[in-house]
Protein backbone atom coordinates (compact mmCIF):
# COMPACT_ATOMS: atom_id res chain seq x y z
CA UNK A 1 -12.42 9.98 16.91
CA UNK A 2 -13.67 11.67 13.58
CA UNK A 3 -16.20 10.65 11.01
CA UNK A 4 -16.81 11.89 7.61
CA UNK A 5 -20.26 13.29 6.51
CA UNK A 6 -20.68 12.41 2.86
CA UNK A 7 -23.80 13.33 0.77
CA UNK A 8 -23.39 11.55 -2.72
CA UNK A 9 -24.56 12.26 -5.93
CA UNK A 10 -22.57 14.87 -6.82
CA UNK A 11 -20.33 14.26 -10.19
CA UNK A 12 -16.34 15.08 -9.62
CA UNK A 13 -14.79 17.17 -11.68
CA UNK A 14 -11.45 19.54 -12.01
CA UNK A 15 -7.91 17.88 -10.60
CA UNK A 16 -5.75 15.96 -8.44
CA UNK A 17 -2.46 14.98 -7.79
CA UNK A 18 -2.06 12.18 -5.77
CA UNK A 19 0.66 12.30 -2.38
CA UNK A 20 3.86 10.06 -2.39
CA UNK A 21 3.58 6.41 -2.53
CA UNK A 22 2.86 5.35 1.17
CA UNK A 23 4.21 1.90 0.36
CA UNK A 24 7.54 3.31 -1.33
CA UNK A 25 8.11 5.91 2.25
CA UNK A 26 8.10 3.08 4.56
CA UNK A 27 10.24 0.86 3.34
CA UNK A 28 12.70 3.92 1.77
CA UNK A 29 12.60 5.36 6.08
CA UNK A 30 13.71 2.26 7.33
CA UNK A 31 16.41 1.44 4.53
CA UNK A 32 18.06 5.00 5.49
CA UNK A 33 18.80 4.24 8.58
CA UNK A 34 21.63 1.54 6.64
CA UNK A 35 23.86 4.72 5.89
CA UNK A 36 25.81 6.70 8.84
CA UNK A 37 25.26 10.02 6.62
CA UNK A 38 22.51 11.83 5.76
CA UNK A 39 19.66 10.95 3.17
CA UNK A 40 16.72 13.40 1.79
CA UNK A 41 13.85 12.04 0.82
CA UNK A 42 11.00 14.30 -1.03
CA UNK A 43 7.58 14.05 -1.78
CA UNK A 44 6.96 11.98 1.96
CA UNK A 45 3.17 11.32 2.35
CA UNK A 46 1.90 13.08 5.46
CA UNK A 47 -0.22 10.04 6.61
CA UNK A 48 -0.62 7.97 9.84
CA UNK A 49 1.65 4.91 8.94
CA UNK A 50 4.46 7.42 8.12
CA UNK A 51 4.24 8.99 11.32
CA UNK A 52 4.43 5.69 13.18
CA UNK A 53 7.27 4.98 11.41
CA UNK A 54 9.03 8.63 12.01
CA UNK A 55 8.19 7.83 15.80
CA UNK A 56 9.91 4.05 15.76
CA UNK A 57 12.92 5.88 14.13
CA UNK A 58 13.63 8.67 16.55
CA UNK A 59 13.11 6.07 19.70
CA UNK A 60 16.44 4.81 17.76
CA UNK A 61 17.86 7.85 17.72
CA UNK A 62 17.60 8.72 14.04
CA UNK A 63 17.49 12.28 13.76
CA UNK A 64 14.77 13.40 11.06
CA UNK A 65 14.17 17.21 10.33
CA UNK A 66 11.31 18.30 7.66
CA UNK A 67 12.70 20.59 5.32
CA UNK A 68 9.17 21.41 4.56
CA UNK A 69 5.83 19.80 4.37
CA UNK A 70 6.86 16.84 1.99
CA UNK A 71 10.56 16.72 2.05
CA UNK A 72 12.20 14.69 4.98
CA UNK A 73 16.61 15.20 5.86
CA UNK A 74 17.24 11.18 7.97
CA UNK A 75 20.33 10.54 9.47
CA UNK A 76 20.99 7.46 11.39
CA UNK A 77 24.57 8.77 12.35
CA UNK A 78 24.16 6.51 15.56
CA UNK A 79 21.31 3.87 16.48
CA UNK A 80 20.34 2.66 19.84
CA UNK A 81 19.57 -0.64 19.75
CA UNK A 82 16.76 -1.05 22.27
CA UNK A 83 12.89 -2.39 22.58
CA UNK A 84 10.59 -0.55 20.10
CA UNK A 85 6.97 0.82 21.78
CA UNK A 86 4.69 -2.60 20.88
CA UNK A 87 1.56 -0.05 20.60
CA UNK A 88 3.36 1.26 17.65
CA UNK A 89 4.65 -1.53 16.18
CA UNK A 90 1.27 -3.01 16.55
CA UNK A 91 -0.36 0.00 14.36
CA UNK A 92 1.63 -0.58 11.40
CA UNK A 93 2.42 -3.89 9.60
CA UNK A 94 5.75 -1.91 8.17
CA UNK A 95 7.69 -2.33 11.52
CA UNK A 96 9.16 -5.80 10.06
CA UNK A 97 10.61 -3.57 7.71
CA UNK A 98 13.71 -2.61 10.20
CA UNK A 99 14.67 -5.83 10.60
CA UNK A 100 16.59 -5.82 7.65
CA UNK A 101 18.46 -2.88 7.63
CA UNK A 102 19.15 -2.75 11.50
CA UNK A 103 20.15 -6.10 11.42
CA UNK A 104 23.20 -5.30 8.83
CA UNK A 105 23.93 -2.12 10.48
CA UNK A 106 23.81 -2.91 13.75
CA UNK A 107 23.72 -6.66 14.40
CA UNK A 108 21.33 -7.16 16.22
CA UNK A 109 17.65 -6.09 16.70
CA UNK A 110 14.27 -6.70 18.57
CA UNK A 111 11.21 -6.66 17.12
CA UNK A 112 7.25 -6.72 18.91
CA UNK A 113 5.23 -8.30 16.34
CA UNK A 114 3.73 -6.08 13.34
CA UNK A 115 0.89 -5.23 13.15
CA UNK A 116 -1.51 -2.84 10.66
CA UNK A 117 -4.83 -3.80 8.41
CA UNK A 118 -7.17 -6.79 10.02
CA UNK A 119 -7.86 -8.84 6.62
CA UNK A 120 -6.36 -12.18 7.88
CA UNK A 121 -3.17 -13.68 9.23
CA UNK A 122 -0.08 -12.14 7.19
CA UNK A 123 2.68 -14.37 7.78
CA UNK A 124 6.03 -13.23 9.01
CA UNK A 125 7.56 -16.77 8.54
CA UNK A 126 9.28 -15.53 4.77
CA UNK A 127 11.04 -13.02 6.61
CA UNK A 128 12.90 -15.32 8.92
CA UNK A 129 13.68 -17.38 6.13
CA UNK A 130 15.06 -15.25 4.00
CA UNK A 131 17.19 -13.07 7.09
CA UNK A 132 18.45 -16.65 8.07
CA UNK A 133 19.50 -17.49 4.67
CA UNK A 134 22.08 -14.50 4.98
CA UNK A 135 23.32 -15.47 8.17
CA UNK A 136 21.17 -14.19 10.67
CA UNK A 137 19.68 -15.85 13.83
CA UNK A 138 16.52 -15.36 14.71
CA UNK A 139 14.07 -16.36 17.57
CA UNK A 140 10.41 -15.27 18.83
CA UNK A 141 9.66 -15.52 22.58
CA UNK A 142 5.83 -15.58 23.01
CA UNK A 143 6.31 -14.54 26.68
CA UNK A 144 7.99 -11.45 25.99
CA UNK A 145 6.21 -11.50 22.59
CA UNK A 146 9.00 -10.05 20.35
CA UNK A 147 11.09 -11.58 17.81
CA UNK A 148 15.13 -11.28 17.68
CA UNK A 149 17.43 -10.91 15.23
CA UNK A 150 20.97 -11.35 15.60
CA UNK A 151 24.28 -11.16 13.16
CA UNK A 152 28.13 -11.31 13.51
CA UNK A 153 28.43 -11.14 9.58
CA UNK A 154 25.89 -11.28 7.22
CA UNK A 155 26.78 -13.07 4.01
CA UNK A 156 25.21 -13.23 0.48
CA UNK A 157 23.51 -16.23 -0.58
CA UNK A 158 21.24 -17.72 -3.32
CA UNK A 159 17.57 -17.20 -1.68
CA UNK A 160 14.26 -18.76 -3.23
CA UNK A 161 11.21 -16.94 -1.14
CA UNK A 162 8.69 -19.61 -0.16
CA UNK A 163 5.83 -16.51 -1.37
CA UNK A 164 6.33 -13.44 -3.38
CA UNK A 165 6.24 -11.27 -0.60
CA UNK A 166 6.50 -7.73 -0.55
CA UNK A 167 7.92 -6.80 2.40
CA UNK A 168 10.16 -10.00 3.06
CA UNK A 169 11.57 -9.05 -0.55
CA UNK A 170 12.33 -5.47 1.00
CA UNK A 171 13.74 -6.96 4.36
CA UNK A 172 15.89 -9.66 2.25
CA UNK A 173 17.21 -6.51 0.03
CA UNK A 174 18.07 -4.52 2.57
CA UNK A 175 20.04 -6.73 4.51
CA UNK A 176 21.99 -8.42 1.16
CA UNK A 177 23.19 -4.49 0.16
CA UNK A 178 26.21 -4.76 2.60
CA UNK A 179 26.35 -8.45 3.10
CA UNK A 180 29.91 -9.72 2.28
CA UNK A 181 29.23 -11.49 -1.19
CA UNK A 182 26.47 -11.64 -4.04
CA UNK A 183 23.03 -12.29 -3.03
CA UNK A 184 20.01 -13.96 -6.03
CA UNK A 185 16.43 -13.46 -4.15
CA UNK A 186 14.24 -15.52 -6.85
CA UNK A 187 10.77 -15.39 -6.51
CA UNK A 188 11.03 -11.50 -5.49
CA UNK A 189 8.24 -9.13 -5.64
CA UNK A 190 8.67 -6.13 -8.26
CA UNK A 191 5.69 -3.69 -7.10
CA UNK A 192 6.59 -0.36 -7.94
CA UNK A 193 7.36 0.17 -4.52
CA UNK A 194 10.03 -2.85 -4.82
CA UNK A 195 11.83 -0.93 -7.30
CA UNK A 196 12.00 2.43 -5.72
CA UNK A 197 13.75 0.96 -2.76
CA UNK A 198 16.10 -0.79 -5.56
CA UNK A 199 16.78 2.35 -7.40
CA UNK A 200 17.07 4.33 -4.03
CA UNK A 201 19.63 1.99 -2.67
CA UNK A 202 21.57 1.96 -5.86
CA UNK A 203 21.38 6.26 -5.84
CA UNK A 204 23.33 5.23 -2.13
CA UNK A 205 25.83 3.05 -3.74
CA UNK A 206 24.34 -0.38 -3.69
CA UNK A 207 24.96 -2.68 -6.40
CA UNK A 208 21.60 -4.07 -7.70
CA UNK A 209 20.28 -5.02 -11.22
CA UNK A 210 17.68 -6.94 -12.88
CA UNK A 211 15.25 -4.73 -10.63
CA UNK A 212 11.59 -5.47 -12.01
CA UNK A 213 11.35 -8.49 -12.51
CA UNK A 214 11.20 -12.00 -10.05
CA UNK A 215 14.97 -13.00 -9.82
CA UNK A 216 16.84 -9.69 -8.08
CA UNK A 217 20.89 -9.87 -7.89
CA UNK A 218 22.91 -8.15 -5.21
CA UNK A 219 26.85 -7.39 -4.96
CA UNK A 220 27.08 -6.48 -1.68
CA UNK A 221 29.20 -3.34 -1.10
CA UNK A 222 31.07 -2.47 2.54
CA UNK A 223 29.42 0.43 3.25
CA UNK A 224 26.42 2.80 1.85
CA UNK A 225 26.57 7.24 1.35
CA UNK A 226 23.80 9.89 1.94
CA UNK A 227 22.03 10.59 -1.46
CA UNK A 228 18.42 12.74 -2.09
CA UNK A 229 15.59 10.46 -3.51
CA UNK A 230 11.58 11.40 -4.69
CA UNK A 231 8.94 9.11 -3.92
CA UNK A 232 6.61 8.20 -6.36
CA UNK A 233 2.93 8.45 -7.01
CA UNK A 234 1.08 6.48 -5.13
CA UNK A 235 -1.17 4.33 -7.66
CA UNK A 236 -3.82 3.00 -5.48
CA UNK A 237 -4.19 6.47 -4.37
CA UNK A 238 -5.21 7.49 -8.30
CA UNK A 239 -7.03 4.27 -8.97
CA UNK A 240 -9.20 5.14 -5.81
CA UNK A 241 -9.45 8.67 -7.50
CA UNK A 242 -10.31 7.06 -10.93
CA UNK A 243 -13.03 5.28 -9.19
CA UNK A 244 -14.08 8.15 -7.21
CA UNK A 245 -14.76 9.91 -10.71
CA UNK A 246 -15.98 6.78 -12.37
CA UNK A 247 -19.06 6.28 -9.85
CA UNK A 248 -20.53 9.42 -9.17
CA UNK A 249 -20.13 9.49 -13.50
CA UNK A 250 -17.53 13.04 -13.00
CA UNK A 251 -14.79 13.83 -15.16
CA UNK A 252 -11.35 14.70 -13.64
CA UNK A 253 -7.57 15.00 -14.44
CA UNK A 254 -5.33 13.29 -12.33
CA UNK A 255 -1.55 15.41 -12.88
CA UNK A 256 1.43 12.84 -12.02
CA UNK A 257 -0.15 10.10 -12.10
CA UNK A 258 2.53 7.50 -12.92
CA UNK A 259 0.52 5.44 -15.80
CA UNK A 260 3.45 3.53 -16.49
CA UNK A 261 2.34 1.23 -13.40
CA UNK A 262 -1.26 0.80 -14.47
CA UNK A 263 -0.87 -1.30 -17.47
CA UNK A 264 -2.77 -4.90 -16.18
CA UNK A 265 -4.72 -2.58 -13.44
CA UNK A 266 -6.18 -0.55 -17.14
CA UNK A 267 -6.98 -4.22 -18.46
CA UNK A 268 -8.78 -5.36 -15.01
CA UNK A 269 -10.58 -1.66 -15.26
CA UNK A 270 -11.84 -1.82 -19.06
CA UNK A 271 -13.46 -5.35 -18.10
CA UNK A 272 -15.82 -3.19 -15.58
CA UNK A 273 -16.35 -0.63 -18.97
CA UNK A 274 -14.03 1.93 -17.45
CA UNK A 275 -11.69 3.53 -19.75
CA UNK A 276 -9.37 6.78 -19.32
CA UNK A 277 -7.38 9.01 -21.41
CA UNK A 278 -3.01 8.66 -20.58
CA UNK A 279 -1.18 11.88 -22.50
CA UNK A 280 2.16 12.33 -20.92
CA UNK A 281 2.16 11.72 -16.71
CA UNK A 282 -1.45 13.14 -17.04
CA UNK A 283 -4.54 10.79 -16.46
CA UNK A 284 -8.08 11.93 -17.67
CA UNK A 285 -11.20 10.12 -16.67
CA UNK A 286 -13.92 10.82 -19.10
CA UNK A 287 -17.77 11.48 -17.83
CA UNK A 288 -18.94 8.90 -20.40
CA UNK A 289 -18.31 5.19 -19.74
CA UNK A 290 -19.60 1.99 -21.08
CA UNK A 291 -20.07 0.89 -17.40
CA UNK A 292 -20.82 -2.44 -18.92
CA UNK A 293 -19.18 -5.64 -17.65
CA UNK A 294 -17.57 -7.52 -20.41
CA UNK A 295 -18.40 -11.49 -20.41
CA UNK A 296 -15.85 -14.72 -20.71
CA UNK A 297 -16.20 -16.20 -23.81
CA UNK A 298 -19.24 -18.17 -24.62
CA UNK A 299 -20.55 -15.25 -22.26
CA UNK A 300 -19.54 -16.67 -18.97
CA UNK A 301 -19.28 -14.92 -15.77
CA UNK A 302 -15.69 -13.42 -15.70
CA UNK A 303 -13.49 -13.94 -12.83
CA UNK A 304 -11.46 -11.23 -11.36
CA UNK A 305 -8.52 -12.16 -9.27
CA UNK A 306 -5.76 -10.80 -7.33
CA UNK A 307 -1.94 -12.11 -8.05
CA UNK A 308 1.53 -11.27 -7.12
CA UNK A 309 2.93 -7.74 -9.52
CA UNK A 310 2.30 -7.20 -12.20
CA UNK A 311 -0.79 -8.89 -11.84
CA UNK A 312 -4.06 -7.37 -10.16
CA UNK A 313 -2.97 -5.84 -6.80
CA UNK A 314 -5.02 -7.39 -3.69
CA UNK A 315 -5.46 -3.51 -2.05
CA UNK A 316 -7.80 -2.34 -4.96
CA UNK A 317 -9.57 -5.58 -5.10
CA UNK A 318 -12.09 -3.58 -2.45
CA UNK A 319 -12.37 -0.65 -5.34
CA UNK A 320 -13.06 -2.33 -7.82
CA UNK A 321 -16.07 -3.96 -6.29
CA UNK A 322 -17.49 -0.73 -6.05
CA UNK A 323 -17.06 0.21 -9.00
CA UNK A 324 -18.38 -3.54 -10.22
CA UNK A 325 -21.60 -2.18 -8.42
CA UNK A 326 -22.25 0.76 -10.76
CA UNK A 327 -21.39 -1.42 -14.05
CA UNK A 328 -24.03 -3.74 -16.30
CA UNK A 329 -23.43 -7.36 -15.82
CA UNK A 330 -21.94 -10.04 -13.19
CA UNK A 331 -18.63 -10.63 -12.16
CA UNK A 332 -17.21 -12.69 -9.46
CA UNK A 333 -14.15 -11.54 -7.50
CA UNK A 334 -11.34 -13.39 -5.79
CA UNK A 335 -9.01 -12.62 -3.31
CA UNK A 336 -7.16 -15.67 -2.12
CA UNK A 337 -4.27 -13.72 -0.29
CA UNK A 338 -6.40 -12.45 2.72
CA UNK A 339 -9.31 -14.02 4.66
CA UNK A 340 -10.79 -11.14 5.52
CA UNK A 341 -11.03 -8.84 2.27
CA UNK A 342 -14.23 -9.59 1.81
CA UNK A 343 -15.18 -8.62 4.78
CA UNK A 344 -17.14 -4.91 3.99
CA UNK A 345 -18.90 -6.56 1.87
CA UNK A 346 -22.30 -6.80 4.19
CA UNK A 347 -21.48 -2.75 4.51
CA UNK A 348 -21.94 -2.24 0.31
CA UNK A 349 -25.20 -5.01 0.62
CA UNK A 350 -26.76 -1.88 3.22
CA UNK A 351 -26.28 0.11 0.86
CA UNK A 352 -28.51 -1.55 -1.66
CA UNK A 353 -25.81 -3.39 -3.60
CA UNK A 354 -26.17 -6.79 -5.23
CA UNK A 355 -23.70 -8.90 -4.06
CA UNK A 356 -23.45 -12.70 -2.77
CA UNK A 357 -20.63 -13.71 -0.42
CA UNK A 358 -19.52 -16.76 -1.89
CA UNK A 359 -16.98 -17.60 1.14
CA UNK A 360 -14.51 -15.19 2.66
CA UNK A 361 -12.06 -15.22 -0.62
CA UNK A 362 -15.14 -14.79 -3.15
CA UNK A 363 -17.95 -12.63 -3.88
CA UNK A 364 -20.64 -12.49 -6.89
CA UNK A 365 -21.35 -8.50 -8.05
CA UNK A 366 -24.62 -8.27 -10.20
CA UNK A 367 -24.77 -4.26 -11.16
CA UNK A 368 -25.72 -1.93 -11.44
CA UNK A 369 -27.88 -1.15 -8.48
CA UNK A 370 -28.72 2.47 -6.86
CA UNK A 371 -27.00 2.75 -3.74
CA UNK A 372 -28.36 4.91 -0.79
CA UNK A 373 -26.58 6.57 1.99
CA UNK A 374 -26.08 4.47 5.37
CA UNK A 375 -23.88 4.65 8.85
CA UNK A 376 -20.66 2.70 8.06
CA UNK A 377 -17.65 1.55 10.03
CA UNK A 378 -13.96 1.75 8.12
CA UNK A 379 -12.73 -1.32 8.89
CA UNK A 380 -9.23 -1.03 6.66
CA UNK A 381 -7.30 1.69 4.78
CA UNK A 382 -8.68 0.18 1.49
CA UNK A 383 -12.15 -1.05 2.56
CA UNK A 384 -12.22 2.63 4.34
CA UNK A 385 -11.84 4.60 1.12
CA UNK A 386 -14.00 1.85 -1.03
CA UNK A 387 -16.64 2.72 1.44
CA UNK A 388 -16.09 6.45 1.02
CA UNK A 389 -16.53 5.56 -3.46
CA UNK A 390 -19.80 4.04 -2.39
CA UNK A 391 -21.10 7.02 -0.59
CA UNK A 392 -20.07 9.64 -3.10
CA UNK A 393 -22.12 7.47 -5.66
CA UNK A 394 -25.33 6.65 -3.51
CA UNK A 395 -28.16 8.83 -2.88
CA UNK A 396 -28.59 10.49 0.72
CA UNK A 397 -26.30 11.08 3.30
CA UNK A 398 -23.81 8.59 4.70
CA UNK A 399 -21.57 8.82 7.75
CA UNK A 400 -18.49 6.90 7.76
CA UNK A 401 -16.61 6.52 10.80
CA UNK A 402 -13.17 5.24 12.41
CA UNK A 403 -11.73 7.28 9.08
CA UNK A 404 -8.42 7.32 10.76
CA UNK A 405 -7.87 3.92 9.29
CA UNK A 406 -8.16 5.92 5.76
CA UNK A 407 -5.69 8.35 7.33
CA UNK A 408 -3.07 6.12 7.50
CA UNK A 409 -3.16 5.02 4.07
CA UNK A 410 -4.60 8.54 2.40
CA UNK A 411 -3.15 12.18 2.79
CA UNK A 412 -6.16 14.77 3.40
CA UNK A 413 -8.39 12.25 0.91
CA UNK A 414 -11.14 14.48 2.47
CA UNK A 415 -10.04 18.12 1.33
CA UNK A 416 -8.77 16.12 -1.86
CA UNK A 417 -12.37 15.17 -2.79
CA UNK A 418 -13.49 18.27 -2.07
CA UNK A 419 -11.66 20.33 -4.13
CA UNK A 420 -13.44 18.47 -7.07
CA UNK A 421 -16.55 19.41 -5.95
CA UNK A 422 -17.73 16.24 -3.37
CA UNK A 423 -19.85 16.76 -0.64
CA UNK A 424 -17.45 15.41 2.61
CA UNK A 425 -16.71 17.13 5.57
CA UNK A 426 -15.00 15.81 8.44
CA UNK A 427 -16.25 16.42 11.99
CA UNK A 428 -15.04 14.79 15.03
CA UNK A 429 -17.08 11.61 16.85
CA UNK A 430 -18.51 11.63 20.33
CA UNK A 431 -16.65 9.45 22.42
């Protein structure tokens, strides 16, 4: 086990570039293994949930060689359909994500249940729906405890998801590329990450427009080539480096940053007083900010909440609280997605802040308070790294432990923040 050592205080300053879009690599790892030839990928986060995936991969026989420390060769020339190591699927909700693709390659595939971040119950039921809308037949035995998916054809259809989710819109995409037929997924989620897959399986040879927006359609095509695709930024990773800057009142440059995606997240932001400079790809966070929440009309409390892209994204609702610490004013946040979210919130409250839990979806943050350094607990990748903004902003010396939940979300977040001049250092636990 390891632990970061943080003392706070200490203004950021000089530059970062943020690692590839962990949400873009899973998906993009298991959608390669739809093609019999081989697919490059660049710019591959070297996290935790990556490497989970890599391992769930290779059990199937997909060869994967790094061509160096980002760039990844995957070729699924043959796939052996067999059980996949529960422990692993267990670490990382992004196992669903071969359902699709192994399904329409192979027919047939068996799945231990998903698992990844404790915030609440994440349903799996809008996969099944949508795989079973192409054709597919699936079943979950709770005595063996796996699901299976099974195909003799599967065939394009007109789907409506029953939730905007982001993965069953991945799963449902992969599986309509080679489906005999067109495919419409309506009510399909456009994240960023969304679109990479789109634009990575269209780079392949699959035939899909209207990518961005809610209603996706599909031609399905017989068969899919090799092709060379680069990840993305990831933008939670440089909103949590925004924030970073924002509360210990630094100045830094953030170098391809990808501010095309931060539109409604810059609106969300500039109600909390924080404002940054865009010139090109290049994202500069100013020392200065208003830090000064702005009010509802007739000076109301505003209301913060998390909704489907391009909306306010549910994994920085636990940055922005901490940044909703350091700012002038009340606001009340509100995460109906996940049950749990809330659930650091008692850690921040240690820490001095002002904050009422209003029920497990709400919370009331009065600001700004000084926060001082205490012994915290990760208990998520985002919660994790929202605890690790709190301690560079609070006064004294805070230890943080179980970081390898920010490991699977965060590439080297530790050396990162050091290079602009944060006090972290990561030592290993006693057992």
């Amino acid at each position: 086990m390891e632990k970061f050592i943080i003392h706070g205080g200490v203004p950021l300053s000089g530059t970062v570039k943020p690692s590839g879009n962990k949400n873009a690599a899973l998906p993009l790892l298991a959608a390669a293994t739809l093609t019999d030839e081989p697919v490059i990928l660049h710019n591959v986060p070297q996290i935790r949930d990556v490497e989970s995936m890599r391992k769930l991969l290779e059990s199937l026989g997909v060869s994967i060689t790094q061509i160096d420390h980002h760039s990844w060769k995957i070729h699924a020339k043959d796939i052996q359909i067999q059980d996949l190591d529960p422990e692993i699927c267990r670490s990382i909700r992004a196992s669903i994500l071969l359902a699709g693709p192994l399904l329409a390659r192979c027919g047939e595939i068996y799945l231990p249940p998903p698992g990844g971040d404790v915030i609440g119950r994440r349903r799996v039921d809008t996969h099944l729906l949508a795989l079973s809308a192409l054709g597919a037949v699936t079943d979950y035995d709770r005595v063996q405890k796996r699901f299976t998916f099974k195909a003799n054809k599967l065939r394009g259809n007109n789907i409506l998801l029953d939730e905007a989710s982001v993965t069953a819109t991945e799963n449902a995409i992969m599986a309509a590329v080679t489906a005999s037929g067109t495919t419409t997924i309506r009510n399909a989620a456009s994240e960023p990450h969304v679109q990479e897959l789109c634009h990575f399986l269209n780079r392949l040879g699959a035939k899909i427009s209207n990518i961005g927006s809610n209603t996706l359609f599909i031609e399905g095509v017989e068969k899919l080539g090799g092709g060379e695709f680069t990840i993305g930024p990831d933008y939670l990773e440089v909103v949590s480096f925004i924030g970073a800057a924002v509360v210990t009142r630094g100045s830094i440059q953030i170098l391809d940053a990808g501010p095309q995606y931060l539109d409604m997240i810059e609106i969300v932001f500039r109600r909390l007083g924080v404002e940054w400079i865009v010139e090109g790809d290049v994202i500069t966070v100013p020392s200065e900010q208003r830090l000064e929440i702005q009010p509802d009309l007739g000076d109301a409390i505003p209301e913060i909440s998390v909704m489907p892209w391009p909306a306010f994204p549910t994994d920085l609702m636990s940055i922005a609280i901490v940044v909703a610490t350091q700012a002038k004013g009340s606001v009340l946040f509100h995460d109906w997605m996940y049950p749990s979210r809330m659930f650091f919130i008692d850690k921040l409250v240690s820490m001095g802040a002002q904050i009422v839990l209003c029920d497990p979806h709400r919370c009331i943050v009065q600001g700004p308070t000084q926060l001082f350094g205490e012994n915290l607990e990760s208990p998520d990748i985002r919660a994790g790294m929202a605890l690790v903004l709190a301690a560079l902003a609070a006064e004294g010396k805070s230890v943080i432990r179980n970081v390898g939940q920010i490991d699977r979300g965060y590439e080297r977040v530790d050396e990162k923040l050091r290079a602009l001049g944060a006090r972290i250092e990561r030592v290993c636990s006693s057992p």
